[in-house]
Protein backbone atom coordinates (compact mmCIF):
# COMPACT_ATOMS: atom_id res chain seq x y z
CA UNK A 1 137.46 2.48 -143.65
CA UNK A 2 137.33 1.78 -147.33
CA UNK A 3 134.75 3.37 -149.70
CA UNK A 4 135.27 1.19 -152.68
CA UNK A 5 134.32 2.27 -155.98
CA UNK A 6 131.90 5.15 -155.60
CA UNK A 7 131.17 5.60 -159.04
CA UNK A 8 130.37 2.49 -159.60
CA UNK A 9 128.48 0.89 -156.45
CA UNK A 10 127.94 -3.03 -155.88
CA UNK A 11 125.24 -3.52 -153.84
CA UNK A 12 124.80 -6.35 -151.84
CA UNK A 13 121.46 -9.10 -151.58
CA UNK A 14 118.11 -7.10 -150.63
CA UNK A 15 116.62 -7.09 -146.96
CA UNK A 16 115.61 -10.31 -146.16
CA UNK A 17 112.00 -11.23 -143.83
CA UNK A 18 112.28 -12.15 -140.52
CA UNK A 19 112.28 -15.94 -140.09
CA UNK A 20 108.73 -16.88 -138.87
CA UNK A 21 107.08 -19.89 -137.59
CA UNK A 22 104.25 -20.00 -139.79
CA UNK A 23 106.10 -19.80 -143.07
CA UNK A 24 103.45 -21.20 -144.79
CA UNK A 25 101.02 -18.28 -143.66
CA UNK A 26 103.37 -16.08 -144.64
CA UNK A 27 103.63 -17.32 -147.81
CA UNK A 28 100.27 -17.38 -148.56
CA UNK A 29 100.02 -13.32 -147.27
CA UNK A 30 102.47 -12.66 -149.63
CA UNK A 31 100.77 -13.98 -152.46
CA UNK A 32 97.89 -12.61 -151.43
CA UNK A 33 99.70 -8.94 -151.28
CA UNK A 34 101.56 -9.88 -154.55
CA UNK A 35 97.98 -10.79 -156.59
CA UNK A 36 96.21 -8.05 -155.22
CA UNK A 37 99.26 -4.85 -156.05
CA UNK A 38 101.50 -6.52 -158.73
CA UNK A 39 102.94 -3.15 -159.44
CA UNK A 40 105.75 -1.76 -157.53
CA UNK A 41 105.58 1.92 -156.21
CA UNK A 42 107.17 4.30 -159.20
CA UNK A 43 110.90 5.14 -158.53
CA UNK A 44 111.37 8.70 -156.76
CA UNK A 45 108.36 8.59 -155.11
CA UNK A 46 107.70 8.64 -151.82
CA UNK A 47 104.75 7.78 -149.53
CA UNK A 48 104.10 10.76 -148.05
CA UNK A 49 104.74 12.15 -151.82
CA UNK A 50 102.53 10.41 -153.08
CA UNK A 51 99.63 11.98 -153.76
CA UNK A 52 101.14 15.64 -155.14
CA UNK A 53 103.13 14.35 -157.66
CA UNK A 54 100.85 11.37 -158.90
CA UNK A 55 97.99 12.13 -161.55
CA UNK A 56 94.74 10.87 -159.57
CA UNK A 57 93.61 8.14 -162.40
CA UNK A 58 97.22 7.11 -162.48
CA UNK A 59 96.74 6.61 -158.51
CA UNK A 60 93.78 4.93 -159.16
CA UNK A 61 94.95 2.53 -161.77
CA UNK A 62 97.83 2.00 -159.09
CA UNK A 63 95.50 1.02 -156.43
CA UNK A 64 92.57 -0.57 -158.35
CA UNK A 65 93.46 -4.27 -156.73
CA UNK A 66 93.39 -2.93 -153.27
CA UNK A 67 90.50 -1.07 -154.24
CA UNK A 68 88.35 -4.24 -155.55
CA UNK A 69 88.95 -5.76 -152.43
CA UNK A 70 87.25 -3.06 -150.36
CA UNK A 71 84.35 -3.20 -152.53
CA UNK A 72 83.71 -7.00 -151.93
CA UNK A 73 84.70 -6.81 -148.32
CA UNK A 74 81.72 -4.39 -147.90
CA UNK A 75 79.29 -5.92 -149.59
CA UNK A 76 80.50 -9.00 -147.61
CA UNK A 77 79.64 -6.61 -144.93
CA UNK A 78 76.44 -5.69 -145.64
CA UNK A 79 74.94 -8.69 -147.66
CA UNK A 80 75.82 -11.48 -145.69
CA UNK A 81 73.46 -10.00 -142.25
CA UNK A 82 70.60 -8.87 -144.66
CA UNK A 83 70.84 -12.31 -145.93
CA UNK A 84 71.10 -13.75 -142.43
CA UNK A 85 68.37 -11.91 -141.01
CA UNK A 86 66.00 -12.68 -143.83
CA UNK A 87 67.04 -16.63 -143.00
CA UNK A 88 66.06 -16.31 -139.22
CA UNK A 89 62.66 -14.51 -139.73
CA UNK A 90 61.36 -15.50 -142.45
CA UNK A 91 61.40 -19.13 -142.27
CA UNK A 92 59.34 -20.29 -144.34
């Protein structure tokens, strides 16, 4: 078994995704994901880290795509059957 150079590491290509029959679906997920948190996650921290060692409007400002999502999924949520209902009863 041979170690290489330890001090100086090469590291191979990153982890690749799983080959999928939808690619275009997954493509589109991605760019979804990549829109919504540009940001990678800081180096050293980890997920279950998170939160002690990050400053909470830093954690906001992290999470402020994901964040604007929520808020329009619930007023989808909650407009779109007020809006409905008004539609079916009140006709007129």
């Amino acid at each position: 078994m041979e170690l290489g150079n330890v001090s100086q590491p090469v590291y191979g290509p990153g982890p690749q995704p799983p080959a999928s029959s939808t690619p275009g679906l997954v493509a589109m997920v991605h760019g979804f994901l990549r829109l919504v948190q540009p940001n990678a996650l800081p180096a050293g921290c980890q997920p279950r880290a998170l939160i002690p060692f990050f400053p909470f409007s830093q954690l906001l400002s992290y999470e402020v795509g994901f964040l604007v999502c929520v808020a329009i999924g619930l007023l989808f949520i909650i407009l779109v059957p007020l809006f409905g209902c008004c539609f079916c009863c009140c006709r007129c």
